[in-house]
Protein backbone atom coordinates (compact mmCIF):
# COMPACT_ATOMS: atom_id res chain seq x y z
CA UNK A 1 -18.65 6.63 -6.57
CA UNK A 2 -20.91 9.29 -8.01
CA UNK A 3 -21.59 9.57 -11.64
CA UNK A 4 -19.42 13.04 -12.24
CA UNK A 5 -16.37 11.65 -10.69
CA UNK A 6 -16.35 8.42 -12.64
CA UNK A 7 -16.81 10.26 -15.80
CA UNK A 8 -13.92 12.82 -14.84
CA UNK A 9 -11.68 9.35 -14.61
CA UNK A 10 -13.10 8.26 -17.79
CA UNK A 11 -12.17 11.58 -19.44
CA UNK A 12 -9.06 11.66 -17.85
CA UNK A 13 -7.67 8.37 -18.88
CA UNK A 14 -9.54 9.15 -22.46
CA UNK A 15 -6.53 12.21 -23.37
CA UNK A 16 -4.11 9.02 -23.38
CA UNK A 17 -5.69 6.97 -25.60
CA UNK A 18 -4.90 8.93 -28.51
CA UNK A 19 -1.33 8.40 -28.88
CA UNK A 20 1.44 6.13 -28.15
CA UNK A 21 2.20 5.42 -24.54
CA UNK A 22 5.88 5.31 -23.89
CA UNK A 23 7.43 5.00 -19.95
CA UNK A 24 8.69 8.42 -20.38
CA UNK A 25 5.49 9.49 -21.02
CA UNK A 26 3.74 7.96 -18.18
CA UNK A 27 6.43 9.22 -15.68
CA UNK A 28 5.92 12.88 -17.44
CA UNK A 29 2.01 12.24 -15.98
CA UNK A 30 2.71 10.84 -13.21
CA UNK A 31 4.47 13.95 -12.27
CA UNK A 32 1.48 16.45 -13.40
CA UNK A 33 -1.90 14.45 -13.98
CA UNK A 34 -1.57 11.40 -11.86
CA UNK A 35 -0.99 12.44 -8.59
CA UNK A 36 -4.66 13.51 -9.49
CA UNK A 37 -6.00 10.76 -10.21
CA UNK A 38 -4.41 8.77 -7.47
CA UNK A 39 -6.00 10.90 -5.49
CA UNK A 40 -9.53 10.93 -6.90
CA UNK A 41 -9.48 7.54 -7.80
CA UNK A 42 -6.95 5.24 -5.58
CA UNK A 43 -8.64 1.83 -6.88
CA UNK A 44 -6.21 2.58 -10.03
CA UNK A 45 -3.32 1.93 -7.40
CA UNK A 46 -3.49 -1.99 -7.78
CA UNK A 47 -0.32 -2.73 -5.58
CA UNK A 48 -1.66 -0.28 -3.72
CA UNK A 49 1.93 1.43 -2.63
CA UNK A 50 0.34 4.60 -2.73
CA UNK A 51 2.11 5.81 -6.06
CA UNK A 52 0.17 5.08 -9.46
CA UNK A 53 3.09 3.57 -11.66
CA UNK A 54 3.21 2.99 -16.05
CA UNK A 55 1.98 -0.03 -15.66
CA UNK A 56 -1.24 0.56 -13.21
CA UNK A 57 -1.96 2.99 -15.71
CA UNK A 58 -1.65 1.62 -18.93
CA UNK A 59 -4.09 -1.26 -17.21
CA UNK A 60 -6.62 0.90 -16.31
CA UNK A 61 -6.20 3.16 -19.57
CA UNK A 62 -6.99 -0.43 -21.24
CA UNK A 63 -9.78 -1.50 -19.20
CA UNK A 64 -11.14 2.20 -20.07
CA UNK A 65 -11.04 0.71 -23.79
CA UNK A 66 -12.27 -2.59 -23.06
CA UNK A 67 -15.69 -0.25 -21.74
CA UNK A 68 -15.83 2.07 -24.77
CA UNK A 69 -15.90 -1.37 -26.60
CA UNK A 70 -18.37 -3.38 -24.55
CA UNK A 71 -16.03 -5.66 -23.02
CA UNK A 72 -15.94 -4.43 -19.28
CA UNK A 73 -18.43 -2.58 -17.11
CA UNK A 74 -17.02 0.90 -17.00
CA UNK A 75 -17.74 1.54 -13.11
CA UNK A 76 -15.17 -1.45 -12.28
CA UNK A 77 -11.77 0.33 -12.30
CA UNK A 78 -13.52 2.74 -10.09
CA UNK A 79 -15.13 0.72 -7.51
CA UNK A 80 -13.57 -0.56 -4.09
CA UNK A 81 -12.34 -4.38 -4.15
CA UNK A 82 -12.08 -5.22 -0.82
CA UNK A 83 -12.86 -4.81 2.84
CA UNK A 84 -10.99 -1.05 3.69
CA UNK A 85 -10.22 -0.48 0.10
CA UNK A 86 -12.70 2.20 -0.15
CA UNK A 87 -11.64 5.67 -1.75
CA UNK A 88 -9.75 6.34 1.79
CA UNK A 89 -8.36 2.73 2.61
CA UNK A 90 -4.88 1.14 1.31
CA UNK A 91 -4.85 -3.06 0.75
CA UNK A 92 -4.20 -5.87 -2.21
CA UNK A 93 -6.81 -6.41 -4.67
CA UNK A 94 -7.83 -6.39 -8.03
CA UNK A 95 -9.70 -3.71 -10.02
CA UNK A 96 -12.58 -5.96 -10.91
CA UNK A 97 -15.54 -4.48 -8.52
CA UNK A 98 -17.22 -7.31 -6.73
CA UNK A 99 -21.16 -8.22 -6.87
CA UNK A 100 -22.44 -5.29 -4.49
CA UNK A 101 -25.03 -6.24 -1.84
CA UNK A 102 -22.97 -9.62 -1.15
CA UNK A 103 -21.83 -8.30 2.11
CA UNK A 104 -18.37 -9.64 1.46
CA UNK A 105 -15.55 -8.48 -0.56
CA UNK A 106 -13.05 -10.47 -2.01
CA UNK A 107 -9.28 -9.89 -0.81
CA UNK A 108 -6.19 -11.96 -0.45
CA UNK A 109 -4.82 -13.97 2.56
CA UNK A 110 -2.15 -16.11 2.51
CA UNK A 111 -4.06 -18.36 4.83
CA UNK A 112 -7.64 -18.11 4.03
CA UNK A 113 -10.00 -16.86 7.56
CA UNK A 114 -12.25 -19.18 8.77
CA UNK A 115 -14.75 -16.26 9.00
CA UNK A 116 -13.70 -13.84 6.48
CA UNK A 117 -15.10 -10.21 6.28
CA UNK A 118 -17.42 -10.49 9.33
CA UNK A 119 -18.62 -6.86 10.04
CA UNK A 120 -19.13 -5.45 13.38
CA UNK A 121 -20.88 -2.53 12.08
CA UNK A 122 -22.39 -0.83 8.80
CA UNK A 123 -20.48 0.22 6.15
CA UNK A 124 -20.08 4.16 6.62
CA UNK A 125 -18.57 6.26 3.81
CA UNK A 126 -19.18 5.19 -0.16
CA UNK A 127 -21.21 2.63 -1.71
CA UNK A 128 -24.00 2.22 1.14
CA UNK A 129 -24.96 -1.21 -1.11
CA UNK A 130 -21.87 -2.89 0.27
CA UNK A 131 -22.71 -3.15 3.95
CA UNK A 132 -19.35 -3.54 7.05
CA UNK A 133 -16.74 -2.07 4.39
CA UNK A 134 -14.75 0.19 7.20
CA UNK A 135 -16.43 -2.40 9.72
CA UNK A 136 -15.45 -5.44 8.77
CA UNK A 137 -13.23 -8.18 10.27
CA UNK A 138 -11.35 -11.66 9.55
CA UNK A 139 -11.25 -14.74 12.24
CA UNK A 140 -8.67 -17.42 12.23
CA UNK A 141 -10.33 -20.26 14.68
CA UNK A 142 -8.32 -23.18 16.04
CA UNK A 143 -9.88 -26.82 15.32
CA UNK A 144 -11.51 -28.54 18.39
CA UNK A 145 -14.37 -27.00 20.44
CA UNK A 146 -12.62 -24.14 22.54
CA UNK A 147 -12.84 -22.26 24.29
CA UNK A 148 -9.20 -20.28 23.36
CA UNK A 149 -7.78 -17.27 23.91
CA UNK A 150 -7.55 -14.26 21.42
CA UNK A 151 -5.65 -11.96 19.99
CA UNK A 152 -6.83 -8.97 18.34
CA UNK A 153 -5.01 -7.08 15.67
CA UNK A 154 -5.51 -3.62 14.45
CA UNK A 155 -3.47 -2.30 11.57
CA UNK A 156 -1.21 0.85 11.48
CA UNK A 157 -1.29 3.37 8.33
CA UNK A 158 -1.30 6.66 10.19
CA UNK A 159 -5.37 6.33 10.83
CA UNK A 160 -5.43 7.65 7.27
CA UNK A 161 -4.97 4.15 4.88
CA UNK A 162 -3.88 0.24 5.47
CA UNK A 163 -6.50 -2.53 5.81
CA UNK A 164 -7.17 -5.77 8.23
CA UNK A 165 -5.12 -7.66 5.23
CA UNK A 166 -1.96 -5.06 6.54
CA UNK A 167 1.21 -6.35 7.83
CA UNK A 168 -0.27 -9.80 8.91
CA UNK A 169 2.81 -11.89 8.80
CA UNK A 170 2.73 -15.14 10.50
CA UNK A 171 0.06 -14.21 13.06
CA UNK A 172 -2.74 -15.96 11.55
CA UNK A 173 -1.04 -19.30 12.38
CA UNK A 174 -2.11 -18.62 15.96
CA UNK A 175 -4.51 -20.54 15.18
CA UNK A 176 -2.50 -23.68 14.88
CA UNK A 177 -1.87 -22.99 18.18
CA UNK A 178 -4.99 -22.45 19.41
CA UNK A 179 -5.19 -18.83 19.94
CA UNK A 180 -8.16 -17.50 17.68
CA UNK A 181 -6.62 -14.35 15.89
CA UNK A 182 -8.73 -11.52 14.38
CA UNK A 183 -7.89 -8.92 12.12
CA UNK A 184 -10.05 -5.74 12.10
CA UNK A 185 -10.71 -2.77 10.19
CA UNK A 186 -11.57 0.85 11.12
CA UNK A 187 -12.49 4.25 9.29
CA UNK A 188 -9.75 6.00 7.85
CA UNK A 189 -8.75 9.57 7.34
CA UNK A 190 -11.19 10.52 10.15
CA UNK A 191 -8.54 10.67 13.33
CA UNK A 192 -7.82 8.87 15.62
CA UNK A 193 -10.79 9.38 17.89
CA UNK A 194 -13.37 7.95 15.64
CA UNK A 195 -10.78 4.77 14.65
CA UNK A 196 -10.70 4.12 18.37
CA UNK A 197 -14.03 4.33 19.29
CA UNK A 198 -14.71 1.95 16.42
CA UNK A 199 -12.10 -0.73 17.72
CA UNK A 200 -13.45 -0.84 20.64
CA UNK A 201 -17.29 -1.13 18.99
CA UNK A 202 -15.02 -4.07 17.01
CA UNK A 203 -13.85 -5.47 20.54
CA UNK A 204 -17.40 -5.23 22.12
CA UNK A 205 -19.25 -7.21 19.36
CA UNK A 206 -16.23 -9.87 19.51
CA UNK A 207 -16.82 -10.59 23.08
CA UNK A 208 -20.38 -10.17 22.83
CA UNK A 209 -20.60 -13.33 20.03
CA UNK A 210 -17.74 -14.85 21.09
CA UNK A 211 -18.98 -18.64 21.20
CA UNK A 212 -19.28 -18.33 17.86
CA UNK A 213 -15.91 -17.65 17.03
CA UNK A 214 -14.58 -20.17 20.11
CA UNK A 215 -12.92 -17.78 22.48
CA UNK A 216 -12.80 -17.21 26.33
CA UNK A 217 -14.36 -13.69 26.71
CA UNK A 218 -12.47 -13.08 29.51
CA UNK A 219 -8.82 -14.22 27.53
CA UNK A 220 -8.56 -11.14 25.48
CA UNK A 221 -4.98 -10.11 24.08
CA UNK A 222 -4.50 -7.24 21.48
CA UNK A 223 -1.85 -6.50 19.00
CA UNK A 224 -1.13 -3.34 17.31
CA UNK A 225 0.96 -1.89 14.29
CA UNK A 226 1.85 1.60 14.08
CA UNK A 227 -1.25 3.64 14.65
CA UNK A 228 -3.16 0.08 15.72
CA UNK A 229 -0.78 0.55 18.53
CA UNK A 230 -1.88 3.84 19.67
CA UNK A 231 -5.43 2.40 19.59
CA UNK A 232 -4.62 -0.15 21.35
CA UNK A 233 -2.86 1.34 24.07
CA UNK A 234 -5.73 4.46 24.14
CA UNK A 235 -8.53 1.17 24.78
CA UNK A 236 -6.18 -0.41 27.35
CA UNK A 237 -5.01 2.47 29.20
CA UNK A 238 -6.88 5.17 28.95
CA UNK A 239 -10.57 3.63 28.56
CA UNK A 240 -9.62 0.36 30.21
CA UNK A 241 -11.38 -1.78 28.80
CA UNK A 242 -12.29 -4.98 31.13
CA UNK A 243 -10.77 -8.53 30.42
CA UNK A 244 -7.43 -7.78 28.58
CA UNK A 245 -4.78 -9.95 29.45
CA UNK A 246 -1.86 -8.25 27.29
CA UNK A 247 -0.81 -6.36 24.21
CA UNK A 248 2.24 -7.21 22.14
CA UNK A 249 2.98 -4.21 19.91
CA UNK A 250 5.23 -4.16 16.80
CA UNK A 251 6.34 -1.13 14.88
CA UNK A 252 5.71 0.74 18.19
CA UNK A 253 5.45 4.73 17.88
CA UNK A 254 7.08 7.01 19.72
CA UNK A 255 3.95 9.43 20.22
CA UNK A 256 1.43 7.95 22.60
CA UNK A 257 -1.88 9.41 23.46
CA UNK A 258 -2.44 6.95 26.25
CA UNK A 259 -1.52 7.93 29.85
CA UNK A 260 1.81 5.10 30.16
CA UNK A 261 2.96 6.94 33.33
CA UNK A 262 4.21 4.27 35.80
CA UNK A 263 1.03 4.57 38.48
CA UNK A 264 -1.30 3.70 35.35
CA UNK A 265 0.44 0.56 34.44
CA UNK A 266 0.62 -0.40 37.64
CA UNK A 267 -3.09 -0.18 37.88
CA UNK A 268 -3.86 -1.37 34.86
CA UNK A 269 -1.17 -4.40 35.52
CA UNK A 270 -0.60 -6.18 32.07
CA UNK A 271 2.44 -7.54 30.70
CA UNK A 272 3.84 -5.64 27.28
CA UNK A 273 5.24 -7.82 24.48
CA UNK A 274 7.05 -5.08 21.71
CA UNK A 275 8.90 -6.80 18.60
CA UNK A 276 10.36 -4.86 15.68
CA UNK A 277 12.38 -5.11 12.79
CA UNK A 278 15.18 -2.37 14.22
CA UNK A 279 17.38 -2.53 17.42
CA UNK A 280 17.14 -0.48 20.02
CA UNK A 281 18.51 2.53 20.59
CA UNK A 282 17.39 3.78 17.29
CA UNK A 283 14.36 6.41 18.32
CA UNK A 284 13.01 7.16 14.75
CA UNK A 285 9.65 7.85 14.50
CA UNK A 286 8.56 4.20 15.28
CA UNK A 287 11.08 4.06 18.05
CA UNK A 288 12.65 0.70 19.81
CA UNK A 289 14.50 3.06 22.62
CA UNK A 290 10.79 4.19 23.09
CA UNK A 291 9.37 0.59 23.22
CA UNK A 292 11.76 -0.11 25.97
CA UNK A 293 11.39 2.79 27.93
CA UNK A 294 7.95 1.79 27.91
CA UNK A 295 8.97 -1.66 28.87
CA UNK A 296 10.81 -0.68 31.59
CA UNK A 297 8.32 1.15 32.98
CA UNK A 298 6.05 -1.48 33.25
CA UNK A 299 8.18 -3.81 34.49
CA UNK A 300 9.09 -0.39 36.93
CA UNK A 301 5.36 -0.99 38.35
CA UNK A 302 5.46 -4.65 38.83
CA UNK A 303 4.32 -5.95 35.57
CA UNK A 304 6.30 -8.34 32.77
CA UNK A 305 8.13 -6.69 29.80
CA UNK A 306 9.47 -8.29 26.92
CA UNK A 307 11.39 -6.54 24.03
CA UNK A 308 12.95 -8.22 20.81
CA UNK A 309 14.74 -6.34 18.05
CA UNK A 310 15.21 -8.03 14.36
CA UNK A 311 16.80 -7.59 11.67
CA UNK A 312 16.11 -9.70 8.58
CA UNK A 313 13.75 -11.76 10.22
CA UNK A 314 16.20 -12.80 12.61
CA UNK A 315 15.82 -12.14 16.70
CA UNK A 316 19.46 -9.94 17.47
CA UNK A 317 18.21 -8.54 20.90
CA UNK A 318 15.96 -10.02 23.54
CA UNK A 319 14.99 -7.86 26.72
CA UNK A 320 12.93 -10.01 29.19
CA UNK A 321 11.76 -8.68 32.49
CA UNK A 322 14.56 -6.21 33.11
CA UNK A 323 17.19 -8.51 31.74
CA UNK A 324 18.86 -8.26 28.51
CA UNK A 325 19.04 -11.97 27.70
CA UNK A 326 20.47 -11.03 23.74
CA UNK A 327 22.38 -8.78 22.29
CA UNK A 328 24.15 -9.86 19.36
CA UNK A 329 26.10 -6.78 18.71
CA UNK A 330 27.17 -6.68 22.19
CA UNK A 331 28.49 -9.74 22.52
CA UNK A 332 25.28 -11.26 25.02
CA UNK A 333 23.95 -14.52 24.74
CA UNK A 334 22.86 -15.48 28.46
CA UNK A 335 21.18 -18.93 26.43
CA UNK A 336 17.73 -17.87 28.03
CA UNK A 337 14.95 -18.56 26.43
CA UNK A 338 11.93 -16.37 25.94
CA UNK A 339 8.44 -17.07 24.37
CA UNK A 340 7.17 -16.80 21.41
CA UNK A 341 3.51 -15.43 20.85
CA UNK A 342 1.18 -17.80 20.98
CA UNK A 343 3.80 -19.39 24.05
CA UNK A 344 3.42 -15.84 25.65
CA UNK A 345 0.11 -15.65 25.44
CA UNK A 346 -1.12 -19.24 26.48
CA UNK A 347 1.16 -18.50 29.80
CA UNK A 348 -0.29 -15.40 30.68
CA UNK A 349 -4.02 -17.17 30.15
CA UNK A 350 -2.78 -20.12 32.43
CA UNK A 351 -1.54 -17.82 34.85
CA UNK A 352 -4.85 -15.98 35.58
CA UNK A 353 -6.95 -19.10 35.29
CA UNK A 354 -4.46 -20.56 37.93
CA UNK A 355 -6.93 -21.03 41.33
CA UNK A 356 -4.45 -19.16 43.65
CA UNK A 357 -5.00 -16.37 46.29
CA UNK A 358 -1.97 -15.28 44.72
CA UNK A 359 -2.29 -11.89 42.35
CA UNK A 360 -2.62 -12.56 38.60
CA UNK A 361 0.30 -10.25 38.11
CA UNK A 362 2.54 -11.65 40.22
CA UNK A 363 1.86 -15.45 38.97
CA UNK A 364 2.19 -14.16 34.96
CA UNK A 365 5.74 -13.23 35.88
CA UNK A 366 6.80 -16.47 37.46
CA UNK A 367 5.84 -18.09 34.41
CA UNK A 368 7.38 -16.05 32.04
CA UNK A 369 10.13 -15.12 33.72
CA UNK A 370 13.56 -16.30 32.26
């Protein structure tokens, strides 16, 4: 954060300390003058729901007081707060700025990483003090000596905000059942190319230590959200990258960059896993009749397929291999069972560790077949 633009914030917040600061009055701003300063300054977005409310800025209007009186260090409602939250990046944290030069930024996890904010690379865009901002990542390890499979997230946000902290749900309890999971981060607002070159620079250095972090380099799994899915799918099927197992996608996109025709996943030959919170056939623009056209072509070129639809949380269609095994609307309910993730992903591993003459492909759909 240079010294101009932190004073423009300063001066900016400094016109509404004058007078009485009503609701009306903030939405009147918010309308005219905040959209700027969002924009300048998105560290003043604590919730970080990409619209600066009354109350986000009445609290940094007051911590702009607290500086003029010598009770706060100015630069800290302008500086990032954790790993991705830079002037580009979207996550949960505080305003107070961290120490700089730590190498680790504090953010909030529901369950805490047993490796947080490892980095993979240097930081790249603002504040060159704090070193693996856009490059860092979070490990979840099982307990006991490994090695274990692993699953690799990246978040969705359009390539242009979100953070490793994004849309985690329950995944980080793979690790109770011994899958390592990792959470990573990539450079925003700079397309897609340069986010997917930098997952797979994030996938290289995972493999490359992974006895620290207990995992089977050659049990690799990866998970994608949104635009972590189109990442995903560009590393597995355009670039393909060696030693991945699977990918299990949720909020899956209609628009693909990767070539998905059938002869490529065929040749590729991993099993898809796609689970979102609509039903299929809705094709908005993160589309579950896309998922399982997708689906069905891979299970089209010999390869498993698994699709389940939710809605509040709760499973209400299950397509498995070709088979719709649940559909609650329709009436289906073949009492099939289908696997979870860490279920889905310990099967595949068992599958292609299995000493058979038998293709890998062709054993990972026995087992999870219904």
């Amino acid at each position: 954060m240079n010294k101009q633009r932190l004073i423009l914030l300063f001066a900016i917040l400094a016109l509404a300390t004058t007078a009485p600061f009503s609701n009306a009055q903030a939405q009147q701003l918010s309308e005219s003058r905040l959209a700027q300063i969002l924009k300048r300054f998105p560290q003043a977005d604590t919730d970080k729901d990409g619209k600066l409310t009354a109350e986000e800025f009445k609290a940094a209007r007051k911590q702009f007081r607290q500086s003029r009186q010598g009770n706060a260090r100015p630069a800290a409602a302008a500086q990032p707060t954790q790993a991705g939250d830079a002037v580009q990046g979207k996550g949960k944290a505080s305003v107070e700025a961290p120490t700089v030069g730590t190498g680790e930024v504090a953010a909030k996890w529901k369950i805490k990483p047993t490796f947080p904010n490892e980095a993979y690379g240097p930081r790249t865009d603002v504040n060159p003090d704090l070193i693996g901002d856009n490059h860092l990542f979070d490990v979840w390890v099982p307990d006991g000596d490994g090695p274990y499979p692993v699953m690799i997230y990246a978040h969705g946000g359009g390539f242009s905000s979100g953070s490793k902290t994004k849309a985690l749900g329950s995944k980080p309890k793979l690790a109770e059942d011994k899958v390592v999971f990792i959470s990573i981060n990539y450079t925003l607002k700079q397309g897609p190319k340069v986010a997917i070159n930098e997952g797979v620079d994030a996938i290289n250095y995972i493999k490359a230590n992974h006895e620290k972090y207990k995992i089977d380099p050659k049990k690799i799994f990866l998970n994608g959200n949104s635009a972590g899915g189109i990442m995903m799918n560009y590393i597995i099927y355009s670039l393909k990258m060696p030693d991945i197992l699977g990918v299990w996608h949720g909020a899956y996109y209609k628009t693909q960059g990767a070539d998905l025709s059938i002869d490529n996943l065929r040749a590729v030959g991993i099993p898809i896993a796609i689970s979102m919170g609509k039903l299929y056939p809705a094709d908005a623009g993160h589309s579950p009749l896309a998922a399982v056209t997708l689906l069905e072509k891979n299970v089209a070129a010999g390869n498993p397929g698994m699709w389940i639809g939710s809605t509040d949380g709760n499973a209400e269609q299950v397509w498995l291999n070709g088979e719709w095994i649940l559909d609650v609307k329709k009436g289906i309910d073949t009492g099939k069972s289908y696997p979870k993730m860490a279920e889905w992903i310990h099967s595949i591993a068992a599958a292609v560790a299995e000493p058979t003459s038998q293709h890998p492909q062709t054993r990972i759909k026995g087992i999870i077949q219904p």
